[in-house]
N, C-alpha and C. Protein backbone atom coordinates (compact mmCIF):
# COMPACT_ATOMS: atom_id res chain seq x y z
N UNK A 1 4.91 -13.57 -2.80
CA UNK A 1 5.05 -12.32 -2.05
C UNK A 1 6.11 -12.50 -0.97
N UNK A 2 6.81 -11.58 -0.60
CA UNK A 2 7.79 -11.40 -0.13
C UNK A 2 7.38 -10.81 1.37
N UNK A 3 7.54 -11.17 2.80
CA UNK A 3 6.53 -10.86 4.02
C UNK A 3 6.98 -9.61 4.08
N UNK A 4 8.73 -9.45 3.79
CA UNK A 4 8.96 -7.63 4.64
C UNK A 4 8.62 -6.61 3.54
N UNK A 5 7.80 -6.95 2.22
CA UNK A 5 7.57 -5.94 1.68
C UNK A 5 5.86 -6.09 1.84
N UNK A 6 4.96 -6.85 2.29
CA UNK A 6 3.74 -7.01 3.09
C UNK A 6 3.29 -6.69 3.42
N UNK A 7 4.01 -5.91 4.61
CA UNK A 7 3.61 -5.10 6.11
C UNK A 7 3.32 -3.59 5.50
N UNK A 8 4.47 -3.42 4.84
CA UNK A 8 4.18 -1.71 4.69
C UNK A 8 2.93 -1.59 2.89
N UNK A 9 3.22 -2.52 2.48
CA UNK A 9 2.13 -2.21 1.13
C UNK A 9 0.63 -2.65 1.99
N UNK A 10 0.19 -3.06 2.66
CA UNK A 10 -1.07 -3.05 3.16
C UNK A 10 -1.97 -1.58 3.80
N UNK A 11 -0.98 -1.50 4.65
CA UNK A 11 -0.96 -0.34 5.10
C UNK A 11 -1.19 0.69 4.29
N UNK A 12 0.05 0.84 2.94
CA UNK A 12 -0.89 1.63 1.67
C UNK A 12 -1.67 1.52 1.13
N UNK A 13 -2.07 0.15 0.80
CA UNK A 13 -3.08 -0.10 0.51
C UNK A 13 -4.95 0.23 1.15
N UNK A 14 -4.29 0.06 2.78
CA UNK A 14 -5.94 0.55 3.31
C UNK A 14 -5.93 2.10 3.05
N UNK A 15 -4.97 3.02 2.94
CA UNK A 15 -5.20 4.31 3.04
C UNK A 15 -5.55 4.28 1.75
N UNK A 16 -5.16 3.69 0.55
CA UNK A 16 -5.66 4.78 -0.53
C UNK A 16 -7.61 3.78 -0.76
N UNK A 17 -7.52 3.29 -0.10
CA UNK A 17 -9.10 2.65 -0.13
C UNK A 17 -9.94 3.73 0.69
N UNK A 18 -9.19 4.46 1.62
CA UNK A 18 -9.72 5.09 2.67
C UNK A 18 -9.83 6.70 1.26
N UNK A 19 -9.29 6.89 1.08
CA UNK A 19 -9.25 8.20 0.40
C UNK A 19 -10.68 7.75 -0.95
N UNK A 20 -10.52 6.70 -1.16
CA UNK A 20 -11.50 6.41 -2.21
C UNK A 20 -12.64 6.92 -2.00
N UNK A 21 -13.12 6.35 -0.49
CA UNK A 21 -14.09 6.59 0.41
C UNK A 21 -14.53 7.74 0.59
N UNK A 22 -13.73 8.23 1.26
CA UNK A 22 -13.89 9.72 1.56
C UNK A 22 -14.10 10.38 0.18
N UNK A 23 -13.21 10.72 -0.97
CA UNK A 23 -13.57 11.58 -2.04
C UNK A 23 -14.77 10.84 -3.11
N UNK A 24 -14.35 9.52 -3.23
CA UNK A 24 -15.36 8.97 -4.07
C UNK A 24 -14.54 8.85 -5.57
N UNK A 25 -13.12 9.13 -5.73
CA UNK A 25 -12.38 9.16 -6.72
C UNK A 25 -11.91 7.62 -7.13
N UNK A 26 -11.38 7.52 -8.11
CA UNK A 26 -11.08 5.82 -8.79
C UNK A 26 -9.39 6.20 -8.55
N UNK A 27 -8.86 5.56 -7.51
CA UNK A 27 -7.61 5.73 -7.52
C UNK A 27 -6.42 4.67 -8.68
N UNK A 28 -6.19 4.77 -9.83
CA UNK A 28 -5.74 3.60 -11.07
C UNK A 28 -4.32 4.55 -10.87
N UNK A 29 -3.46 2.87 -10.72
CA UNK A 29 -2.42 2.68 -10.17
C UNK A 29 -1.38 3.17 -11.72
N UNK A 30 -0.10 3.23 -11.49
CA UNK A 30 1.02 3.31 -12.53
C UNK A 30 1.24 1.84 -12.80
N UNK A 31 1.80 1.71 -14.13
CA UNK A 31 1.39 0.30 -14.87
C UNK A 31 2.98 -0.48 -13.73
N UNK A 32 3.88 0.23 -13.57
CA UNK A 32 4.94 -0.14 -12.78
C UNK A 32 5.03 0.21 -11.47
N UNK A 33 3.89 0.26 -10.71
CA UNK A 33 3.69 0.12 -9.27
C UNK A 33 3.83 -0.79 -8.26
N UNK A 34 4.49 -1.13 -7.37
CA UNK A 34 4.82 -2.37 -7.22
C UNK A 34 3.37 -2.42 -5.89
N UNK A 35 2.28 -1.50 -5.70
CA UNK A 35 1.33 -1.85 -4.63
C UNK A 35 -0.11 -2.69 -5.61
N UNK A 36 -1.12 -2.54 -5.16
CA UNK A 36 -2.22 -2.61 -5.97
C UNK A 36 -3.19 -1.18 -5.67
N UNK A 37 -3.86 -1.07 -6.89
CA UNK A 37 -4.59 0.14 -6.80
C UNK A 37 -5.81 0.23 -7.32
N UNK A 38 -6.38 0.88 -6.35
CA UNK A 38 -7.99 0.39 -6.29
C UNK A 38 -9.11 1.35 -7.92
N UNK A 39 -9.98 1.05 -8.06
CA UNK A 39 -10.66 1.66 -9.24
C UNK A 39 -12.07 1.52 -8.60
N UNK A 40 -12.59 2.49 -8.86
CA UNK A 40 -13.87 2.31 -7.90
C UNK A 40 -15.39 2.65 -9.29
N UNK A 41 -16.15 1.92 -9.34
CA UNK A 41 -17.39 1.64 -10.37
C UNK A 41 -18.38 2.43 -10.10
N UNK A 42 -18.12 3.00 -8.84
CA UNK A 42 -19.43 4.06 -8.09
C UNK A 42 -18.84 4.78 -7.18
N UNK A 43 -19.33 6.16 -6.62
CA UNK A 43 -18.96 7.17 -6.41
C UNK A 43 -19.16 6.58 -4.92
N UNK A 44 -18.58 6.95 -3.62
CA UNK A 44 -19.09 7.30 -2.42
C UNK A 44 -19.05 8.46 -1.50
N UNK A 45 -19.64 8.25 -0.17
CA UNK A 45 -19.69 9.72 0.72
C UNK A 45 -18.71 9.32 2.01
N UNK A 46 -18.68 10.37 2.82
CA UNK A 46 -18.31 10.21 3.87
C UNK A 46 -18.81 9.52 4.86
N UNK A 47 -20.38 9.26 4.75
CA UNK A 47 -21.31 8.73 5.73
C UNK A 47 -20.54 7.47 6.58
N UNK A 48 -21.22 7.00 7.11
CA UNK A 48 -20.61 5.76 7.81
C UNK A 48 -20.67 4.39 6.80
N UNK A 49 -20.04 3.71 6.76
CA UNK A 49 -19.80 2.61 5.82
C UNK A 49 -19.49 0.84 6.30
N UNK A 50 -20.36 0.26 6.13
CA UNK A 50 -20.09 -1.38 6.39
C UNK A 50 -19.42 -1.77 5.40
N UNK A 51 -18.26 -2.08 5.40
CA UNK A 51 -17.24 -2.67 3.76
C UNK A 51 -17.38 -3.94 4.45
N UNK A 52 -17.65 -4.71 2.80
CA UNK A 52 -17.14 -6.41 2.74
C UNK A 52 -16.06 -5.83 1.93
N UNK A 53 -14.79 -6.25 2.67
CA UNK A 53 -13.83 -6.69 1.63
C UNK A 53 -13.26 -8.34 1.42
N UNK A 54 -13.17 -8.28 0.06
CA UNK A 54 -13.29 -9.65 -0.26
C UNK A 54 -12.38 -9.88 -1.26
N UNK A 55 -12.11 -11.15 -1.29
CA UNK A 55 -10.60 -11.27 -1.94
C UNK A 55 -9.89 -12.60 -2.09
N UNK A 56 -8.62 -12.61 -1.96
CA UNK A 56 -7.88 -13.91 -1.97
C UNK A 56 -7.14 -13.70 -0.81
N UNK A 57 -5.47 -14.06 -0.70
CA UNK A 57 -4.76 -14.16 0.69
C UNK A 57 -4.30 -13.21 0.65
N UNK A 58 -4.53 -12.02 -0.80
CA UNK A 58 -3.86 -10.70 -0.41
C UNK A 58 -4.90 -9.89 0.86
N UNK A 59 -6.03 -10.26 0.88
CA UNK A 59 -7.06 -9.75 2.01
C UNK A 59 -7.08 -10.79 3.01
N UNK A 60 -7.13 -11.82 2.87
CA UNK A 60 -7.03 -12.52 4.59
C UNK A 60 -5.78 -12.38 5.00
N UNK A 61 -4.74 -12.40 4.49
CA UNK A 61 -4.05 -11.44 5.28
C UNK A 61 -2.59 -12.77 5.83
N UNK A 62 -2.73 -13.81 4.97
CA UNK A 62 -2.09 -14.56 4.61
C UNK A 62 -1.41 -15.22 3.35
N UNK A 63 -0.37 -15.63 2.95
CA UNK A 63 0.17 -16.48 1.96
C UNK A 63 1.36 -17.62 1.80
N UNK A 64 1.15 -17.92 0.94
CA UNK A 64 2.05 -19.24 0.85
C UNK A 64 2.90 -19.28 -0.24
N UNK A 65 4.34 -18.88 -0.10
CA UNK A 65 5.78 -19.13 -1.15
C UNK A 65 6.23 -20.54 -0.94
N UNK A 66 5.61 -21.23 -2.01
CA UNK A 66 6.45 -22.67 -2.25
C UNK A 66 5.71 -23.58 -0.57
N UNK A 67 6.72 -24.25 0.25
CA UNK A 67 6.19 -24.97 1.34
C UNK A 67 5.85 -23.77 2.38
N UNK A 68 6.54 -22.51 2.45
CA UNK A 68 6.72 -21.47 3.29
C UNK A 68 5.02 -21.14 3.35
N UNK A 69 4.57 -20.44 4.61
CA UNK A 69 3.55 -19.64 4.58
C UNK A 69 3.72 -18.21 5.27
N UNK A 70 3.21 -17.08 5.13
CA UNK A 70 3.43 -16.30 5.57
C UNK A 70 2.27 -15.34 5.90
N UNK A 71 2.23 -14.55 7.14
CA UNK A 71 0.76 -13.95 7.74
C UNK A 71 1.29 -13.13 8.43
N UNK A 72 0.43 -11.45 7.75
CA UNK A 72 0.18 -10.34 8.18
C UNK A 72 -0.60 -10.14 9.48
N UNK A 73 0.53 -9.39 10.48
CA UNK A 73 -0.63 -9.69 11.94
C UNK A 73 -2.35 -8.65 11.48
N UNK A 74 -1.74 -7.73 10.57
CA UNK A 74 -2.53 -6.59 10.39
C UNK A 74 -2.87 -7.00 8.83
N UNK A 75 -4.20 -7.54 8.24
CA UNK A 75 -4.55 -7.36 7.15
C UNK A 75 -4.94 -6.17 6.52
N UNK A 76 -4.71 -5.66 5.34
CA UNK A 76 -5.03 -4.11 4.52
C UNK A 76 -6.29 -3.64 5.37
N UNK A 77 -7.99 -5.11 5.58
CA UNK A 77 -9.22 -4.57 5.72
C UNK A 77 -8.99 -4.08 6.81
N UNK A 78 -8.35 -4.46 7.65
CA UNK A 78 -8.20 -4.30 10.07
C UNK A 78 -7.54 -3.28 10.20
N UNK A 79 -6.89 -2.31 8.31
CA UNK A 79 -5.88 -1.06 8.98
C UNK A 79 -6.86 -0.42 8.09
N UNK A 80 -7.87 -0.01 7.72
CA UNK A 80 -8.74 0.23 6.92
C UNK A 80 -9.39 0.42 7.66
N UNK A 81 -10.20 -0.81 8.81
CA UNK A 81 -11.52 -0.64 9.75
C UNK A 81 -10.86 0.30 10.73
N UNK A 82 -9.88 0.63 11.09
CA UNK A 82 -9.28 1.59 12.25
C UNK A 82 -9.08 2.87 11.71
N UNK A 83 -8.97 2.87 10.43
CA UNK A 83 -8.78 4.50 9.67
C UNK A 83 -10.47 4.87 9.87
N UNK A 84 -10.83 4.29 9.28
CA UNK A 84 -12.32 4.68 8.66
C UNK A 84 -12.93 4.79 10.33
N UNK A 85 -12.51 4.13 11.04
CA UNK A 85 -13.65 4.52 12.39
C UNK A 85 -13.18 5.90 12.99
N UNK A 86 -12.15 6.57 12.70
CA UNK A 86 -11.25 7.76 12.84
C UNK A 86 -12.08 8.40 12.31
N UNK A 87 -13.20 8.34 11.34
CA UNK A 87 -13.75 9.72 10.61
C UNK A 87 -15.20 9.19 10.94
N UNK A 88 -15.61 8.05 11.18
CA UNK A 88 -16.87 7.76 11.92
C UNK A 88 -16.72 6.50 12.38
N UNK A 89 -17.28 6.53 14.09
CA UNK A 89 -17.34 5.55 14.92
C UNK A 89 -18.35 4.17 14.07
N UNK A 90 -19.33 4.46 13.00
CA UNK A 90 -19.97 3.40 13.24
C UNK A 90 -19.73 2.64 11.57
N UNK A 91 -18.96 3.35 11.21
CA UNK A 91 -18.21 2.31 9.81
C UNK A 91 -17.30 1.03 10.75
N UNK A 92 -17.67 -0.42 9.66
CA UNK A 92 -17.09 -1.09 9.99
C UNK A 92 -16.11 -1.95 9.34
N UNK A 93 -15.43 -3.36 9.11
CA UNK A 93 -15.08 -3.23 7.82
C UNK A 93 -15.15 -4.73 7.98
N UNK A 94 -15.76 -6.06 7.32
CA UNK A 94 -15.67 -7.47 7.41
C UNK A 94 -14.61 -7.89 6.23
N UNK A 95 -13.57 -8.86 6.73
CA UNK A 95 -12.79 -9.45 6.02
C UNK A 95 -13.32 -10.91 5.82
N UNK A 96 -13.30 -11.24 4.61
CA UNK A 96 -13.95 -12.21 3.69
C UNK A 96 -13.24 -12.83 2.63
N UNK A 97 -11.83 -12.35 2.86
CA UNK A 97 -10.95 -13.80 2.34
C UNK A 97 -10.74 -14.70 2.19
N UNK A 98 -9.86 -15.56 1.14
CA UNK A 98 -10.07 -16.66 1.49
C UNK A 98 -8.30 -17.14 0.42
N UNK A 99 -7.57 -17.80 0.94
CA UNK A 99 -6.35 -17.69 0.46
C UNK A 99 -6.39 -19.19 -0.54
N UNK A 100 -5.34 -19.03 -1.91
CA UNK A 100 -5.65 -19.21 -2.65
C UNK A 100 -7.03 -19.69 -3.79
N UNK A 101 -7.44 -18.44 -3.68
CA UNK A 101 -8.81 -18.50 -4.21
C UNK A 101 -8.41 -17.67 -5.63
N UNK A 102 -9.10 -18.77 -6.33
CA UNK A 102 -8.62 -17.54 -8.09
C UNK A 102 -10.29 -17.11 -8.36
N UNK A 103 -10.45 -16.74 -9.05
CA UNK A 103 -11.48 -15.56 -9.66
C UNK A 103 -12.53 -15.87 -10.26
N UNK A 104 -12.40 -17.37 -10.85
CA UNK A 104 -13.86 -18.35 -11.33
C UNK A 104 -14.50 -18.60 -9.96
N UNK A 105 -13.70 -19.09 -8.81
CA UNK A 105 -14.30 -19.25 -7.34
C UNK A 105 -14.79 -18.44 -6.48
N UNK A 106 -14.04 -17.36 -7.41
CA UNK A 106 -14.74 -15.89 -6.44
C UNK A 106 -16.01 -15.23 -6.53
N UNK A 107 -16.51 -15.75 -8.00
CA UNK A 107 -17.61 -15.54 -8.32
C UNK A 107 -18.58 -15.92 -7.54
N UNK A 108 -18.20 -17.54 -7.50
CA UNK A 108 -19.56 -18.60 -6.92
C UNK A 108 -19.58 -18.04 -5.31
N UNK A 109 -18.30 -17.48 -5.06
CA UNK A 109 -18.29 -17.21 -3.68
C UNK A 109 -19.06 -15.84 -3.07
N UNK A 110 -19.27 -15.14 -4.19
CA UNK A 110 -19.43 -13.92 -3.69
C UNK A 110 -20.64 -13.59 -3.43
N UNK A 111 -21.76 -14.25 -3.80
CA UNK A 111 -23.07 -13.60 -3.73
C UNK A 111 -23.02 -14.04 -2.01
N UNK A 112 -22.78 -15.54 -1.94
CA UNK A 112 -22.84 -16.17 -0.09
C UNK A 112 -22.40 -15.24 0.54
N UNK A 113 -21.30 -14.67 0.23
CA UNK A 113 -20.43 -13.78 0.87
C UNK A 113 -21.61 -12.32 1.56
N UNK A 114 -21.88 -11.89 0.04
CA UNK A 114 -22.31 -10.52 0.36
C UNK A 114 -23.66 -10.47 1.37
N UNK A 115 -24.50 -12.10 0.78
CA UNK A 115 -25.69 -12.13 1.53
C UNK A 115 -25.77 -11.96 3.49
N UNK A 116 -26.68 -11.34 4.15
CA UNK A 116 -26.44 -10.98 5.07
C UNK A 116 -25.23 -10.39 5.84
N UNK A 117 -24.51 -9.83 4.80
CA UNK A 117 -23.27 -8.78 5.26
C UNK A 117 -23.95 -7.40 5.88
N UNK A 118 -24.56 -7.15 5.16
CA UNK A 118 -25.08 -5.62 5.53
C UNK A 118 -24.11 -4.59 4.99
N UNK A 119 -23.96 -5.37 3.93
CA UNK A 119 -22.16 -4.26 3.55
C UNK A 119 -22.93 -3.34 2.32
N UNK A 120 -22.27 -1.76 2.56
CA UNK A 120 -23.03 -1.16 1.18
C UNK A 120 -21.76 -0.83 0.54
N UNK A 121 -20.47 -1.08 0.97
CA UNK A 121 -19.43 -0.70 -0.23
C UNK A 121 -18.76 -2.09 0.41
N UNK A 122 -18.50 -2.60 -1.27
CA UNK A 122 -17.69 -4.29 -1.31
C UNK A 122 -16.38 -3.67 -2.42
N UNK A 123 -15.03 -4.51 -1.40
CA UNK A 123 -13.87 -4.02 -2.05
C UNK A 123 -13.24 -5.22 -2.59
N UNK A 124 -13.21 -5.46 -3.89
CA UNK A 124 -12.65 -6.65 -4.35
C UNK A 124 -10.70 -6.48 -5.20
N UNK A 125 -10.83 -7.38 -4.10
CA UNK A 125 -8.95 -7.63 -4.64
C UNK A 125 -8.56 -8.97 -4.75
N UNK A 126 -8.51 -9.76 -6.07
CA UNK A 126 -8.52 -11.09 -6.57
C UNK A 126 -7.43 -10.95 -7.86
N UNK A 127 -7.08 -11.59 -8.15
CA UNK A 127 -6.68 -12.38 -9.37
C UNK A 127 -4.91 -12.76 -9.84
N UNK A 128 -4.52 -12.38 -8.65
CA UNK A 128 -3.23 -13.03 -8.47
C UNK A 128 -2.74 -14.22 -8.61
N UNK A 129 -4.07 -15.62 -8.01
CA UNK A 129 -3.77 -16.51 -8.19
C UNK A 129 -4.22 -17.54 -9.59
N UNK A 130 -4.94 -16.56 -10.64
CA UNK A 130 -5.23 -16.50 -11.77
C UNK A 130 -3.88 -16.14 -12.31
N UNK A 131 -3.27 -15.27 -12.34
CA UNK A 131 -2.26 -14.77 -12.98
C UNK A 131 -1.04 -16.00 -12.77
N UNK A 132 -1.26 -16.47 -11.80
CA UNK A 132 0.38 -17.61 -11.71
C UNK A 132 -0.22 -18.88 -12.08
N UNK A 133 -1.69 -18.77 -12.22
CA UNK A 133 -1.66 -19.98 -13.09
C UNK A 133 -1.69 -19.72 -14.76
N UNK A 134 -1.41 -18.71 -14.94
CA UNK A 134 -1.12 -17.94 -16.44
C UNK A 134 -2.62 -18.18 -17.49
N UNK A 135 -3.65 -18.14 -16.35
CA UNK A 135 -5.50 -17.68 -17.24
C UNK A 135 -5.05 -16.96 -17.96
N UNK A 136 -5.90 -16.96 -18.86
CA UNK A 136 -5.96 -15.57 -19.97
C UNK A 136 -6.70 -14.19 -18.81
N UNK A 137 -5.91 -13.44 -19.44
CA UNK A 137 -6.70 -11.94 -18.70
C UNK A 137 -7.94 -11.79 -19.31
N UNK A 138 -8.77 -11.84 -20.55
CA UNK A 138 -9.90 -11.78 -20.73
C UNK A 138 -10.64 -12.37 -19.68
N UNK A 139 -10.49 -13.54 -19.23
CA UNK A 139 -11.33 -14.42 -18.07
C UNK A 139 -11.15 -14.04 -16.77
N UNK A 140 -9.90 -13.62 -16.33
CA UNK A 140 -9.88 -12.82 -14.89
C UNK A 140 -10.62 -11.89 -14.99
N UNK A 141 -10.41 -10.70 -15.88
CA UNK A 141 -11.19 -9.63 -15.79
C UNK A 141 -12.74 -10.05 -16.16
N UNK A 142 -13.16 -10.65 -16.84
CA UNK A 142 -14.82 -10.68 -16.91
C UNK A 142 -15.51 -11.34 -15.46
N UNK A 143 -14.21 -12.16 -15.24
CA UNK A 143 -14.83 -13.09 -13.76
C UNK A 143 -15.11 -11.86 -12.97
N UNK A 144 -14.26 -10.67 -12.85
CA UNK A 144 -14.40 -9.60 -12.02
C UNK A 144 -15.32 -8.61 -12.43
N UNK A 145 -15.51 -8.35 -13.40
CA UNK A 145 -16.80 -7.89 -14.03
C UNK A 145 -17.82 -8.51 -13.27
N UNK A 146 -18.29 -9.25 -13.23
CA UNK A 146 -19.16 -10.38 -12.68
C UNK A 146 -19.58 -9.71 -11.45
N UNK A 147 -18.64 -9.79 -10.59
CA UNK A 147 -18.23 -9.69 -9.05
C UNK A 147 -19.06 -8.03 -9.21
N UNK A 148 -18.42 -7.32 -9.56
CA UNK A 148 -18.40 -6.10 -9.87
C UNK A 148 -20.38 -5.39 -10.18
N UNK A 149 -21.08 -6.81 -11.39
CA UNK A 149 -21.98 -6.52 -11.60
C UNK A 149 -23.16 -6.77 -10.84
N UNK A 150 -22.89 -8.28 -10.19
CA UNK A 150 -23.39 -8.32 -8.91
C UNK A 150 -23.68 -7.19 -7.39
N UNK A 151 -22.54 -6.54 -7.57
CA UNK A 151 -22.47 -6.00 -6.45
C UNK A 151 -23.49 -4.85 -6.58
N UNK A 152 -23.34 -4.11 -7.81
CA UNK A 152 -23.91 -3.27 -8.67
C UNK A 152 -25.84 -3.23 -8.82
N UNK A 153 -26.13 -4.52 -9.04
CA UNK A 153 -27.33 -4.82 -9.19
C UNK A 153 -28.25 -5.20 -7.37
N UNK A 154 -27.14 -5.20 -6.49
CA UNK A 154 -27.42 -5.04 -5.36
C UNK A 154 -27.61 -3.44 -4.29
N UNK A 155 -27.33 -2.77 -5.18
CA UNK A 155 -27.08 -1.32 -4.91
C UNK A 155 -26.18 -1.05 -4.11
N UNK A 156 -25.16 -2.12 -3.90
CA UNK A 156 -23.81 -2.06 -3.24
C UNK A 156 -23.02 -1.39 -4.05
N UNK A 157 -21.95 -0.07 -3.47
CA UNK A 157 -20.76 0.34 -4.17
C UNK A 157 -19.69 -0.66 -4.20
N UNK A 158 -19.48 -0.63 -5.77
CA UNK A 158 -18.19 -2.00 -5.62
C UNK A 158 -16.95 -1.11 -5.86
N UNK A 159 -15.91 -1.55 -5.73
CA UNK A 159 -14.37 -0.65 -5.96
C UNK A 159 -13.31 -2.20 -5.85
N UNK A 160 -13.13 -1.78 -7.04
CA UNK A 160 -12.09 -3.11 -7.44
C UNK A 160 -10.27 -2.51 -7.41
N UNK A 161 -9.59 -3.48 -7.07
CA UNK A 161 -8.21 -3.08 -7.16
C UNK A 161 -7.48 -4.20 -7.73
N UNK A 162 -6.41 -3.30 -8.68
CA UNK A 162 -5.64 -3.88 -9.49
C UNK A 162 -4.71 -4.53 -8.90
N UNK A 163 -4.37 -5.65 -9.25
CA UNK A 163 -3.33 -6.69 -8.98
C UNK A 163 -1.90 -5.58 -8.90
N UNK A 164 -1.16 -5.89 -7.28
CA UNK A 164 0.01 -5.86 -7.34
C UNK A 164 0.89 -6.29 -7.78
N UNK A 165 2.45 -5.60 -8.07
CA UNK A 165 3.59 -6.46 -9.06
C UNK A 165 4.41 -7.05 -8.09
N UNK A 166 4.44 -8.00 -8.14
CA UNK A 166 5.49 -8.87 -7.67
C UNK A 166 6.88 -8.98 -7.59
N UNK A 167 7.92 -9.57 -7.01
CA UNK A 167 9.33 -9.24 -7.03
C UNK A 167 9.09 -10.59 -7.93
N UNK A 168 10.05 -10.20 -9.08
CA UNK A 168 9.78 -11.62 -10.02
C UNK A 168 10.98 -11.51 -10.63
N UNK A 169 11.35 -12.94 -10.94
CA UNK A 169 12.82 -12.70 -11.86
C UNK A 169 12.77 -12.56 -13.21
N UNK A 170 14.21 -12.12 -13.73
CA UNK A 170 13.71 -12.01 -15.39
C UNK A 170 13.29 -12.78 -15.84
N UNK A 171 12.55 -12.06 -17.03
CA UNK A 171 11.96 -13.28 -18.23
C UNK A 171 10.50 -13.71 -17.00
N UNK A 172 10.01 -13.70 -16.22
CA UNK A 172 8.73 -14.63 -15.59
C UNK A 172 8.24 -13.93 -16.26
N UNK A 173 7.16 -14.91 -16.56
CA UNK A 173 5.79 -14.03 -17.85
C UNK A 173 4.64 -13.47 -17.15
N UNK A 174 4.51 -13.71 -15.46
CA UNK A 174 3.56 -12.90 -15.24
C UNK A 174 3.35 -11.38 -14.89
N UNK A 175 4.93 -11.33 -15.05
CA UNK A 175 5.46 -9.85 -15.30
C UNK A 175 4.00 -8.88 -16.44
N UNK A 176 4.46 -9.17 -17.05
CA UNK A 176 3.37 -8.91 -18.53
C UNK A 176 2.52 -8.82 -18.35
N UNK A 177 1.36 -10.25 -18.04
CA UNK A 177 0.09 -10.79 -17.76
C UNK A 177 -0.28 -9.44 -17.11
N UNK A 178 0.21 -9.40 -15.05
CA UNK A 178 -0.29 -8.51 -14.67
C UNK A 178 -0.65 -7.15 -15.33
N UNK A 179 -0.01 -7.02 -16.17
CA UNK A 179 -0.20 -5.47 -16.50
C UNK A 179 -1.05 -5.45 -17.59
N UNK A 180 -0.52 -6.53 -18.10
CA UNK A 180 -1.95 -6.19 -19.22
C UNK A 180 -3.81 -7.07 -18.44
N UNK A 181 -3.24 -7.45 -17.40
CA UNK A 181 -4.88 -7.54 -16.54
C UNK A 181 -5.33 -6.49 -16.13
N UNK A 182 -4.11 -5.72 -15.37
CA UNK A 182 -4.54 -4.59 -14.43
C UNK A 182 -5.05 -3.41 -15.71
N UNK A 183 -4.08 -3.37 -16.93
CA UNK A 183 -5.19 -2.58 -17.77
C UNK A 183 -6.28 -3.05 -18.26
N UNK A 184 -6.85 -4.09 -18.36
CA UNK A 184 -7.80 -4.45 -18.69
C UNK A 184 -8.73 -3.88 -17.55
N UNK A 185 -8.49 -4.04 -16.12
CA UNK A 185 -9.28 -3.66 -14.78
C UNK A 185 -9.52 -2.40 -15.17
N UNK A 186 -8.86 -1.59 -15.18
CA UNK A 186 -8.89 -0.21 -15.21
C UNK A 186 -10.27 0.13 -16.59
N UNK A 187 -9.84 -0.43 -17.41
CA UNK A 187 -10.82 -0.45 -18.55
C UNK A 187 -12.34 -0.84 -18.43
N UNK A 188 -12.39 -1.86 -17.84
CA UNK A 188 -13.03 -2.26 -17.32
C UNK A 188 -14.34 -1.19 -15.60
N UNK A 189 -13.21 -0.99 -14.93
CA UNK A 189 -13.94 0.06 -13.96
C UNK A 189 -14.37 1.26 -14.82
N UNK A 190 -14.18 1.93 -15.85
CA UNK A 190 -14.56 2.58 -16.49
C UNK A 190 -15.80 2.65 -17.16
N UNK A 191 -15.66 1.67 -17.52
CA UNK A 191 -16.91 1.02 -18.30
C UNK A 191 -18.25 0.71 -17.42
N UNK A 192 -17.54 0.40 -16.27
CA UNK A 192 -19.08 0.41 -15.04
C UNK A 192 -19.12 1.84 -15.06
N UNK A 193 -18.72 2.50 -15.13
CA UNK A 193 -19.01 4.11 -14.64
C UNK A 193 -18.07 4.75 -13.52
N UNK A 194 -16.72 4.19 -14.00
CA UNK A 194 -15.73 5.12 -12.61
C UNK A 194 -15.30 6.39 -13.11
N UNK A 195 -14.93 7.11 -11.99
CA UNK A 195 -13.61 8.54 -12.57
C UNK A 195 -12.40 7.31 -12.09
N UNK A 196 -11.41 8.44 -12.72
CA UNK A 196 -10.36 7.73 -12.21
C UNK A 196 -8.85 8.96 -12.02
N UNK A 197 -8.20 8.58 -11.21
CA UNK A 197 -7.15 9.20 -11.21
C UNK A 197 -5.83 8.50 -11.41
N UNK A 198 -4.81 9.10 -11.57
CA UNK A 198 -3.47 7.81 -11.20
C UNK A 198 -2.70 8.25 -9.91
N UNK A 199 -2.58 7.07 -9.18
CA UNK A 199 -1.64 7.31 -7.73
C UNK A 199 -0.64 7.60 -7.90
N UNK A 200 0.31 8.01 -7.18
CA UNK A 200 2.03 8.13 -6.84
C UNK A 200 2.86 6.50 -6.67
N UNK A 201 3.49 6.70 -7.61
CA UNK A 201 4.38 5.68 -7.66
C UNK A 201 4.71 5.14 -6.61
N UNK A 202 5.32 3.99 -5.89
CA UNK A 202 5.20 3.22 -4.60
C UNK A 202 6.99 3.33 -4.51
């Protein structure tokens, strides 16, 4: 990831999580979007809301190119917890990242995670670092299934978002991968029971 294109895709990113919220719609991204876009497995309200969002370093709000590291003063969840307290004071939002974390780890991680959160909508954004190690997408996406079914069987609303595209040079093969993960996601949120819409191109 590239830091000056960072700042402003987070930022889109918490709003269209915020709109999720509010309407309760599955926002599924264009297959050539360069943000990530969320798909949501269960409907929500306006009421007030405790979000775990949980994730890899695209949610803590840090990353690492090669020796370089790089960190968002403002993570997607901290411009998210300031929207959402705009429409009610007592929504909150816990960030529960954890940077390079791929999606077999996210599993084992997530129940610890959710336990004593108090969170009733969990926003999962993972599998980036699955994708550059070139997993098969069947296994990212079921790992997220997982995540997804967990959350589900907790009577937590889960809302998953599709892997962003990367500035990548020709010929890199995770060009591909992503998209055929992120359709698999999409397929996938469906199958739990989402609507869905498609966003505006980035």
């Amino acid at each position: 990831m590239r830091p000056r294109a960072g700042v402003p895709a987070v930022a889109v990113l918490a709003r269209a999580f915020v709109v999720l919220l509010v309407t309760g719609l599955a926002a599924v991204g264009c297959g050539k979007s360069s943000r990530s876009s969320p798909t949501a497995p269960t409907g929500t309200s306006t009421t007030s809301r405790r979000i775990l969002a949980f994730g890899d370093s695209l949610t803590l709000g840090i990353t690492t190119t090669g020796d370089r590291t790089f960190s968002v003063s403002r993570p997607y969840p901290t411009i998210l917890g300031d929207l959402l307290r705009t429409l009610n004071r007592e929504s909150s939002t816990l960030n529960v990242g954890v940077g390079g974390e791929v999606t077999m780890l996210g599993v084992s991680r997530f129940p610890g995670a959710m336990a004593g959160s108090g969170a009733n909508v969990v926003l999962i954004l993972e599998g980036i670092n699955d994708v550059r190690r070139l997993l098969p997408a069947d296994l990212i996406v079921a790992n997220l299934r997982s995540m997804v079914r967990t959350a589900k069987a907790q009577g937590v609303v889960a809302i998953i978002g599709t892997i962003p595209r990367e500035r990548l040079s020709p010929g890199n093969p995770t060009g591909p991968l992503i998209d055929e993960v992120n359709g698999q996601i999409r397929a996938m949120a469906a199958q739990e029971g989402s609507r869905s819409r498609t966003s505006s191109r980035a």
